[in-house]
N, C-alpha and C. Protein backbone atom coordinates (compact mmCIF):
# COMPACT_ATOMS: atom_id res chain seq x y z
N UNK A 1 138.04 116.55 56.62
CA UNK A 1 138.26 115.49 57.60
C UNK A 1 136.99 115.20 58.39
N UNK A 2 136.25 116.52 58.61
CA UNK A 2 134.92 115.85 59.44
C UNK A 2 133.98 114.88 58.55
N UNK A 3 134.05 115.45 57.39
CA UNK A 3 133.38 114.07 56.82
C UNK A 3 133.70 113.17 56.89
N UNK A 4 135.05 112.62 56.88
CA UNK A 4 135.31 111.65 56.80
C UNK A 4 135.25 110.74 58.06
N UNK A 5 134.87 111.60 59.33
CA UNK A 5 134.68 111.40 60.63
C UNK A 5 133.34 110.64 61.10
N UNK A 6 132.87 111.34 59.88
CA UNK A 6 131.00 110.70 60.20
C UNK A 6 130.56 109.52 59.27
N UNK A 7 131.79 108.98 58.27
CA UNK A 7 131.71 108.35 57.65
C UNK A 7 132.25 106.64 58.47
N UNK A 8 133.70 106.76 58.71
CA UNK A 8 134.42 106.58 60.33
C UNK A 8 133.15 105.84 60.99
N UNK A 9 132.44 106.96 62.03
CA UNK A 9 131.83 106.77 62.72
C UNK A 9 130.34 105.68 62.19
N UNK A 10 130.18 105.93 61.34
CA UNK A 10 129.19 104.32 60.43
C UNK A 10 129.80 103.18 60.22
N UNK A 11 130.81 103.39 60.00
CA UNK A 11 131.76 102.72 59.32
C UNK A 11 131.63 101.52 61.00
N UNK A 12 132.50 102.28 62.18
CA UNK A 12 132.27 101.66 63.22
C UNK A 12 131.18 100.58 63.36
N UNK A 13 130.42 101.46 63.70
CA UNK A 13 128.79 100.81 64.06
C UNK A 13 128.80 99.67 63.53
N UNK A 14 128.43 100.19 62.33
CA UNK A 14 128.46 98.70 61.44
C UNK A 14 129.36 97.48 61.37
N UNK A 15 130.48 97.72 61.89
CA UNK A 15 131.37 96.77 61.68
C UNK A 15 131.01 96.11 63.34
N UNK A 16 130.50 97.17 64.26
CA UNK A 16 131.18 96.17 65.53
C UNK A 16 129.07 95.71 65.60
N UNK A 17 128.19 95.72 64.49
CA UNK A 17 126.99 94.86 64.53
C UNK A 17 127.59 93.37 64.00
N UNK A 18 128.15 93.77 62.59
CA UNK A 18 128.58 92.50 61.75
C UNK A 18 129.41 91.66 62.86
N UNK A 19 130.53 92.48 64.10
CA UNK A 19 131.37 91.28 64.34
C UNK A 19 130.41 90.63 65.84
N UNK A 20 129.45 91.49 65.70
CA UNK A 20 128.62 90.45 66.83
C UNK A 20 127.81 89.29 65.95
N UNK A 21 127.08 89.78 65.12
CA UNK A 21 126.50 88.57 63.90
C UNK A 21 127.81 87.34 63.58
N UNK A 22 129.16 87.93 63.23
CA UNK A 22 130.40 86.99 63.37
C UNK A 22 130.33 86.01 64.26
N UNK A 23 130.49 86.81 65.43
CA UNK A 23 131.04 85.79 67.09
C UNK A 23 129.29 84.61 66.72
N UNK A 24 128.71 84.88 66.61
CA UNK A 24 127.20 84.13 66.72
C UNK A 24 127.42 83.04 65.68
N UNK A 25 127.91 83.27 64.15
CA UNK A 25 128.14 82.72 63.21
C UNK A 25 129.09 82.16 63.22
N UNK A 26 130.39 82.22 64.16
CA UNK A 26 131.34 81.25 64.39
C UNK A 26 131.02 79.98 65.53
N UNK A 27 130.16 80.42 66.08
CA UNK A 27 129.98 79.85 67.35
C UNK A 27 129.01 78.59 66.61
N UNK A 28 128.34 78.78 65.95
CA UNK A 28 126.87 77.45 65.53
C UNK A 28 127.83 76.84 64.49
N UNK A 29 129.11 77.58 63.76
CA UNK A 29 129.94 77.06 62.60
C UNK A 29 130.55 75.85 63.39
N UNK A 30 130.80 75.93 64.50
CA UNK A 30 131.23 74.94 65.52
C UNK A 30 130.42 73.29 65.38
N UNK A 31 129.44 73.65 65.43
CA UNK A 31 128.01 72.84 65.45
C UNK A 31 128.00 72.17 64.20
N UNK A 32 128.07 72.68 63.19
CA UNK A 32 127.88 72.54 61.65
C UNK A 32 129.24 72.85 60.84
N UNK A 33 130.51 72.73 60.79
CA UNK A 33 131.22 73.08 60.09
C UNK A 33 131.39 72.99 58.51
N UNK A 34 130.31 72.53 58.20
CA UNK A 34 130.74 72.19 56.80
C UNK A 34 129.73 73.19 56.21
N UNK A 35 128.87 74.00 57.07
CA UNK A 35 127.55 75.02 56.52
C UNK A 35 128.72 75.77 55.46
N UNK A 36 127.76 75.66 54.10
CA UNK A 36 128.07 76.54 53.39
C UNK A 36 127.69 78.10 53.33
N UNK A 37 126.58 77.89 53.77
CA UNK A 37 125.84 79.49 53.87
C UNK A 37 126.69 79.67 54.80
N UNK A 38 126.67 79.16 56.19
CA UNK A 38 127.59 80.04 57.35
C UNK A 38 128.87 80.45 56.87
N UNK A 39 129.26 79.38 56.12
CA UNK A 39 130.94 79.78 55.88
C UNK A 39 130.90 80.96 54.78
N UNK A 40 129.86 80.97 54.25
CA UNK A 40 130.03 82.18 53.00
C UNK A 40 129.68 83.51 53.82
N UNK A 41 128.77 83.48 54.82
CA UNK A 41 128.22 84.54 55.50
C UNK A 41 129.49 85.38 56.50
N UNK A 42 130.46 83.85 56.85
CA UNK A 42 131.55 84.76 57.73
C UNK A 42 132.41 85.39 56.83
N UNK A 43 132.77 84.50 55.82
CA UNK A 43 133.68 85.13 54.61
C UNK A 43 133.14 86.63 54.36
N UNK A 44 132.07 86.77 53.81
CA UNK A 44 131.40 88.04 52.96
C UNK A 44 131.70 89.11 54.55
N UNK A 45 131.33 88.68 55.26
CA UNK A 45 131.56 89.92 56.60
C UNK A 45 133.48 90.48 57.11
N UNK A 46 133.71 89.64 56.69
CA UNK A 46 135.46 89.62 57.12
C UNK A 46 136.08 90.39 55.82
N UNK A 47 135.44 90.29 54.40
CA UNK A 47 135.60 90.80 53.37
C UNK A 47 135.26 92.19 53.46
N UNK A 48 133.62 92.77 53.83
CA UNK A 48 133.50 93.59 53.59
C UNK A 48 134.08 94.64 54.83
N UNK A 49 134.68 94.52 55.71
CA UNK A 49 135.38 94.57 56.86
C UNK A 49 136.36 95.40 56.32
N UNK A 50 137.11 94.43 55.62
CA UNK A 50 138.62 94.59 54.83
C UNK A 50 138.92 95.52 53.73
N UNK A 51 137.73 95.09 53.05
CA UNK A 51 137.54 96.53 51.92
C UNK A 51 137.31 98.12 52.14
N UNK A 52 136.20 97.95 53.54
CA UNK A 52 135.98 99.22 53.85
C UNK A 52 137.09 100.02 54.79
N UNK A 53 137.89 98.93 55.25
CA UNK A 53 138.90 100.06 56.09
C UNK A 53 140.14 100.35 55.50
N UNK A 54 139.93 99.20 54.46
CA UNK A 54 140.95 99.62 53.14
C UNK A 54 140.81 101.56 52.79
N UNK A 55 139.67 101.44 52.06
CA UNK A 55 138.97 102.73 52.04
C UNK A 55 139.40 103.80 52.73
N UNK A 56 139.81 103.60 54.08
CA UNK A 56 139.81 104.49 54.97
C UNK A 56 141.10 104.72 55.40
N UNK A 57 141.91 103.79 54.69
CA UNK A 57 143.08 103.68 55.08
C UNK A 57 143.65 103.26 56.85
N UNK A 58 142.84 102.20 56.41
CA UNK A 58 143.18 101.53 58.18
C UNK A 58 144.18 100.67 57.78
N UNK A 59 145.02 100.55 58.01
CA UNK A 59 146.17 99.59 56.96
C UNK A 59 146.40 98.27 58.01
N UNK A 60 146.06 98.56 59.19
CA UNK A 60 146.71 97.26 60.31
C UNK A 60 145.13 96.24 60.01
N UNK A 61 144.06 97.08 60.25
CA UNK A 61 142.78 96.63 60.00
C UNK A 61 142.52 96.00 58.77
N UNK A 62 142.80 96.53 58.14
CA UNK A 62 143.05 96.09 56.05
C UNK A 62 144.09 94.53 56.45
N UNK A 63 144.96 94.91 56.93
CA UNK A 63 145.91 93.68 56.72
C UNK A 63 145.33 92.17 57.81
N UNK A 64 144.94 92.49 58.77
CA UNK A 64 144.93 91.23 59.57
C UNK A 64 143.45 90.72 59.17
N UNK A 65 142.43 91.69 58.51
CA UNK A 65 141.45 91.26 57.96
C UNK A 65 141.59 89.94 56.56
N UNK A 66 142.39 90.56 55.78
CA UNK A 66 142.68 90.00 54.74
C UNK A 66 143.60 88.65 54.76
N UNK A 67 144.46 88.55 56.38
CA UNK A 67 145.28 86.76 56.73
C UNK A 67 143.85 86.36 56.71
N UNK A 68 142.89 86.55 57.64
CA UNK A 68 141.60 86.20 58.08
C UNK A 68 141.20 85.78 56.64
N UNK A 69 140.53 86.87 55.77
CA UNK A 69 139.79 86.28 54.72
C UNK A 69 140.28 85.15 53.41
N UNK A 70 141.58 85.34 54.10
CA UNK A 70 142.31 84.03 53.63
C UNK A 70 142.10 82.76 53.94
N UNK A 71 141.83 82.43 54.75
CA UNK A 71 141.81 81.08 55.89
C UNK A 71 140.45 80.91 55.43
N UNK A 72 139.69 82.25 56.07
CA UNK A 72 137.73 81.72 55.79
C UNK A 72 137.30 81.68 54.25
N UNK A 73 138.36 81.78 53.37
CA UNK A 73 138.23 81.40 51.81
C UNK A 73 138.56 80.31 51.68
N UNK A 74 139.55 79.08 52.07
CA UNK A 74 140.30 78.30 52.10
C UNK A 74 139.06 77.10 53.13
N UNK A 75 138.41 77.89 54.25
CA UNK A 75 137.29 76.80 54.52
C UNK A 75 136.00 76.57 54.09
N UNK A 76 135.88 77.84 53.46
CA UNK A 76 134.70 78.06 52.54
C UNK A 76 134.74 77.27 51.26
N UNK A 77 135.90 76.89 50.36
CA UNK A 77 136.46 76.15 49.71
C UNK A 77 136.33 74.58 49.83
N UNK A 78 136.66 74.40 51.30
CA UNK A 78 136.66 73.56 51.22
C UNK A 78 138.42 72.69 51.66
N UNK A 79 139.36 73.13 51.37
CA UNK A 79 140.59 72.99 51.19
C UNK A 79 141.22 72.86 52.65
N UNK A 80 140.78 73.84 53.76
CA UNK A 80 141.08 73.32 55.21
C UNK A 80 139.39 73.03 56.02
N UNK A 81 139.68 72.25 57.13
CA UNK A 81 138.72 71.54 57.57
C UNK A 81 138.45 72.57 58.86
N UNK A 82 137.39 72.74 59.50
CA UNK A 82 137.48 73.27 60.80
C UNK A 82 137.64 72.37 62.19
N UNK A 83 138.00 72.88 63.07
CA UNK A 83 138.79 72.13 64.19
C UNK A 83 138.52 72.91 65.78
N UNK A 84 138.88 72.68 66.70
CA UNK A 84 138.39 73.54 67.87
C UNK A 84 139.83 74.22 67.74
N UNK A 85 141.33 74.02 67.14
CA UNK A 85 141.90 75.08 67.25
C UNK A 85 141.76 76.27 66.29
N UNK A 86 141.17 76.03 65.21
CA UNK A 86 141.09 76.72 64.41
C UNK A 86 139.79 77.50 64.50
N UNK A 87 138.82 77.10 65.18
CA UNK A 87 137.40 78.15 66.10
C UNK A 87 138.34 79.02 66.64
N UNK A 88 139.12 78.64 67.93
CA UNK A 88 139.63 79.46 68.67
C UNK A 88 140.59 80.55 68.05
N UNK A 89 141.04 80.26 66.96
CA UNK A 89 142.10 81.08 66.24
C UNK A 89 140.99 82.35 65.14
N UNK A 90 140.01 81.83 65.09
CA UNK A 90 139.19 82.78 63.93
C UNK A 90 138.31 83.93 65.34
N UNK A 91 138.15 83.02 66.39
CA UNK A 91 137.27 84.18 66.92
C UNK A 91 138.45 85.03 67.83
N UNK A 92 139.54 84.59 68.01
CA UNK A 92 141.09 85.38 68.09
C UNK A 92 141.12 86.69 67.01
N UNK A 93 140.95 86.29 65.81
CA UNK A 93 140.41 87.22 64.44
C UNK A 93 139.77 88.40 65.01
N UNK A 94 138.83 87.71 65.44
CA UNK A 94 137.31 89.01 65.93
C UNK A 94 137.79 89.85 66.96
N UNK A 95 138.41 88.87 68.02
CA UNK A 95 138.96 89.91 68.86
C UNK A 95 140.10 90.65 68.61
N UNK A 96 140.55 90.56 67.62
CA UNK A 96 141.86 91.28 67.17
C UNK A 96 141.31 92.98 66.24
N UNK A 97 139.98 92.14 65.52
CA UNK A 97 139.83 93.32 65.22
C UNK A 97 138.88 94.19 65.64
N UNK A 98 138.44 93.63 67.06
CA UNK A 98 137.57 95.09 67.55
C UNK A 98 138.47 95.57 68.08
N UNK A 99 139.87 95.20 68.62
CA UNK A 99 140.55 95.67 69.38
C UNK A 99 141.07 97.33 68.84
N UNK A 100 141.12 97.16 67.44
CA UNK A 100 141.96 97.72 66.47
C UNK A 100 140.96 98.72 66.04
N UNK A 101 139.33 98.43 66.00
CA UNK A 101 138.37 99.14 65.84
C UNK A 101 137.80 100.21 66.89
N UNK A 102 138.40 99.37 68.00
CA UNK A 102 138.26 100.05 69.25
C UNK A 102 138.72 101.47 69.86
N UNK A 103 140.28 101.70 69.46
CA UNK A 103 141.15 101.89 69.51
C UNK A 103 141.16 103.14 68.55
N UNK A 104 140.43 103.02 67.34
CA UNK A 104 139.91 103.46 65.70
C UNK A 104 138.78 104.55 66.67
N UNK A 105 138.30 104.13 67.17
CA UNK A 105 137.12 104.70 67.99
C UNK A 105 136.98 105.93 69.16
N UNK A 106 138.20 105.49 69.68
CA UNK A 106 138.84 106.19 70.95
C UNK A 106 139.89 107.35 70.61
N UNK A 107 140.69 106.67 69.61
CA UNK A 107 141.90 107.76 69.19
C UNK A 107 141.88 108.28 67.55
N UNK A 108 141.10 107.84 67.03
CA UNK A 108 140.79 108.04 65.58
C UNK A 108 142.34 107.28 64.90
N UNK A 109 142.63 106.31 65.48
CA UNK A 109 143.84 105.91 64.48
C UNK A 109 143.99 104.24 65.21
N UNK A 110 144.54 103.71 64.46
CA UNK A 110 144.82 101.95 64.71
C UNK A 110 145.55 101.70 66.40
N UNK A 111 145.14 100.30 66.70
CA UNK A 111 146.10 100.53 67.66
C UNK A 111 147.74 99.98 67.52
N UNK A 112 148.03 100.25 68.72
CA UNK A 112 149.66 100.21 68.55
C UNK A 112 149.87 98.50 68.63
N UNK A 113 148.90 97.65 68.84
CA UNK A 113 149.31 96.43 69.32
C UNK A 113 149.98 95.28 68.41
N UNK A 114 150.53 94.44 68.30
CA UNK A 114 151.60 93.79 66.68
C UNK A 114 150.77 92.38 66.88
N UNK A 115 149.67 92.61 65.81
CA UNK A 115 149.57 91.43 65.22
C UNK A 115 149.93 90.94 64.40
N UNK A 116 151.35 90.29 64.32
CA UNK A 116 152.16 89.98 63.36
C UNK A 116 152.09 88.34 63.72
N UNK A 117 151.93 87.79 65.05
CA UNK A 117 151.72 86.39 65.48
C UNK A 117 150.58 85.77 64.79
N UNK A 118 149.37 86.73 65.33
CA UNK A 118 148.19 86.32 64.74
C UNK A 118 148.30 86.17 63.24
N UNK A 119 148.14 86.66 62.66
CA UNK A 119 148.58 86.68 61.00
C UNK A 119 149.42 85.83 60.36
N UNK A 120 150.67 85.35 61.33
CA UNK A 120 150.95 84.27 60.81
C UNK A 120 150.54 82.85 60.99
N UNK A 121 149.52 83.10 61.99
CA UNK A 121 149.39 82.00 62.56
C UNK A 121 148.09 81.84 61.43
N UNK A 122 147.09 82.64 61.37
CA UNK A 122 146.45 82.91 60.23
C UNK A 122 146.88 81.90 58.62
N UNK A 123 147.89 82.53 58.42
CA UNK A 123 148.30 81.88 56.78
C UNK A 123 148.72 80.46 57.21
N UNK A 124 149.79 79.94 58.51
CA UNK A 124 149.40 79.06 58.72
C UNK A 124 148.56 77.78 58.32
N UNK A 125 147.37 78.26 59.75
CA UNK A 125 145.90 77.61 59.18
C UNK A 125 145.71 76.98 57.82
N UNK A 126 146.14 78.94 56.73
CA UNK A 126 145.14 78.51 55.55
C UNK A 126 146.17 78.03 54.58
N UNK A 127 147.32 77.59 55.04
CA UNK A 127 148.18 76.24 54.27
C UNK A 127 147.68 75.02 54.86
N UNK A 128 147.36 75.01 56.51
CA UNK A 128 146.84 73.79 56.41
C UNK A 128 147.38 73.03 57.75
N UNK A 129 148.64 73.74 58.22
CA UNK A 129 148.96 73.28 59.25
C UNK A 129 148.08 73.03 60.21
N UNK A 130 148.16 72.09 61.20
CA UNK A 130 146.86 71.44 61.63
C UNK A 130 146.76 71.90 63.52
N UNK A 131 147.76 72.22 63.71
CA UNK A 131 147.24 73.41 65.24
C UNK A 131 148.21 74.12 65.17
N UNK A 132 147.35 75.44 65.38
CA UNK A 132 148.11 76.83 64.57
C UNK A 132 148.76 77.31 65.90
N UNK A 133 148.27 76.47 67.18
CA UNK A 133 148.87 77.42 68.63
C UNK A 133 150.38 76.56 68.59
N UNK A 134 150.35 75.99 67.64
CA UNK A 134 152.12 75.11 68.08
C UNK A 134 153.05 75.71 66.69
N UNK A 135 152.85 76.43 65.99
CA UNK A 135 153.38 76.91 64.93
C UNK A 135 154.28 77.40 65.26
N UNK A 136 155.76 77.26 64.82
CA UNK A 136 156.87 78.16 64.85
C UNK A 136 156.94 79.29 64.41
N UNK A 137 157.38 80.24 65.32
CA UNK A 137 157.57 81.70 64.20
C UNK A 137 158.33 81.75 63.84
N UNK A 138 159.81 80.84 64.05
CA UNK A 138 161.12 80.49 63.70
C UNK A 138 160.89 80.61 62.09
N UNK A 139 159.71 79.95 61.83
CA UNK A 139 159.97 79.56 60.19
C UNK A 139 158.89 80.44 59.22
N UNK A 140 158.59 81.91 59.94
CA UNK A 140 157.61 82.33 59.66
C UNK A 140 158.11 83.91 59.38
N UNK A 141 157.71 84.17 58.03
CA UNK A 141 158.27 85.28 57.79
C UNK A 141 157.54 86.88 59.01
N UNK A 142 158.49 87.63 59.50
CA UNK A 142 157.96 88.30 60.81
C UNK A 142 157.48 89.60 60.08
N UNK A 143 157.51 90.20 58.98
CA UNK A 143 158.05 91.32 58.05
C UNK A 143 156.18 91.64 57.97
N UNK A 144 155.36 90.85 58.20
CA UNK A 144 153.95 90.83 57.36
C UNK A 144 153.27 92.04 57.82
N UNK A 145 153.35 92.22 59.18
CA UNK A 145 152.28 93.64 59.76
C UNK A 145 153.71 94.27 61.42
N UNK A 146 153.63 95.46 60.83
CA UNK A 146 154.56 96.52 61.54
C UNK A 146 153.27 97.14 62.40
């Protein structure tokens, strides 16, 4: 387990450099939405995010990463457009998952908090619905993240 502690502990670092390079790269995506490099650059960071805590068995981290790399595949694509609700909903993303990294940091385990809103609001988005803060959860399966 201590290895896997010091592994963890890189693992951190690195993720909370990438989600400052993120917040920076969402913020000029604002400016430029149609940047392909930017949009591939947030994608590839939200990916490798997702994979590595896969790894580690971060499963809340694994999951709300992966609504995320859904949406930033879907604008990277091309298929949804970016919008000021949908800025506000991706850097919602970021803060969701330092929260969870944070938390990863402090107690060596996920936190207790239910992003099950975010996430749907997430797939949402990457169908296309066009402001994700008015989305029903009425019609939204609740089952996705415990």
């Amino acid at each position: 387990m201590a290895d896997n502690d010091e592994f963890i502990g890189e693992f951190l670092i690195e993720a909370a450099e990438n989600l400052d390079q993120l917040d920076r790269d969402l913020v000029a995506l604002e400016g430029d939405p149609h940047n392909p490099d930017r949009l591939a650059s947030i994608f590839r960071t939200v990916h490798t995010i997702k994979g590595t805590c896969g790894f580690f068995g971060f499963t809340k981290l694994s999951t709300i990463s992966h609504h995320g790399e859904h949406l930033l595949g879907r604008l990277r694509d091309g298929q949804v457009v970016l919008n000021d609700s949908l800025a506000s909903l991706l850097l919602e993303l970021v803060d969701a998952i330092r929260t969870i990294l944070a938390a990863i940091e402090t107690t060596g385990s996920e936190s207790d908090t239910d992003f099950a809103d975010l996430c749907q609001r997430l797939d949402a988005a990457a169908a296309g619905a066009a402001d994700t803060a008015s989305v029903s959860n009425a019609n939204l399966p609740t089952d996705r993240l415990e």
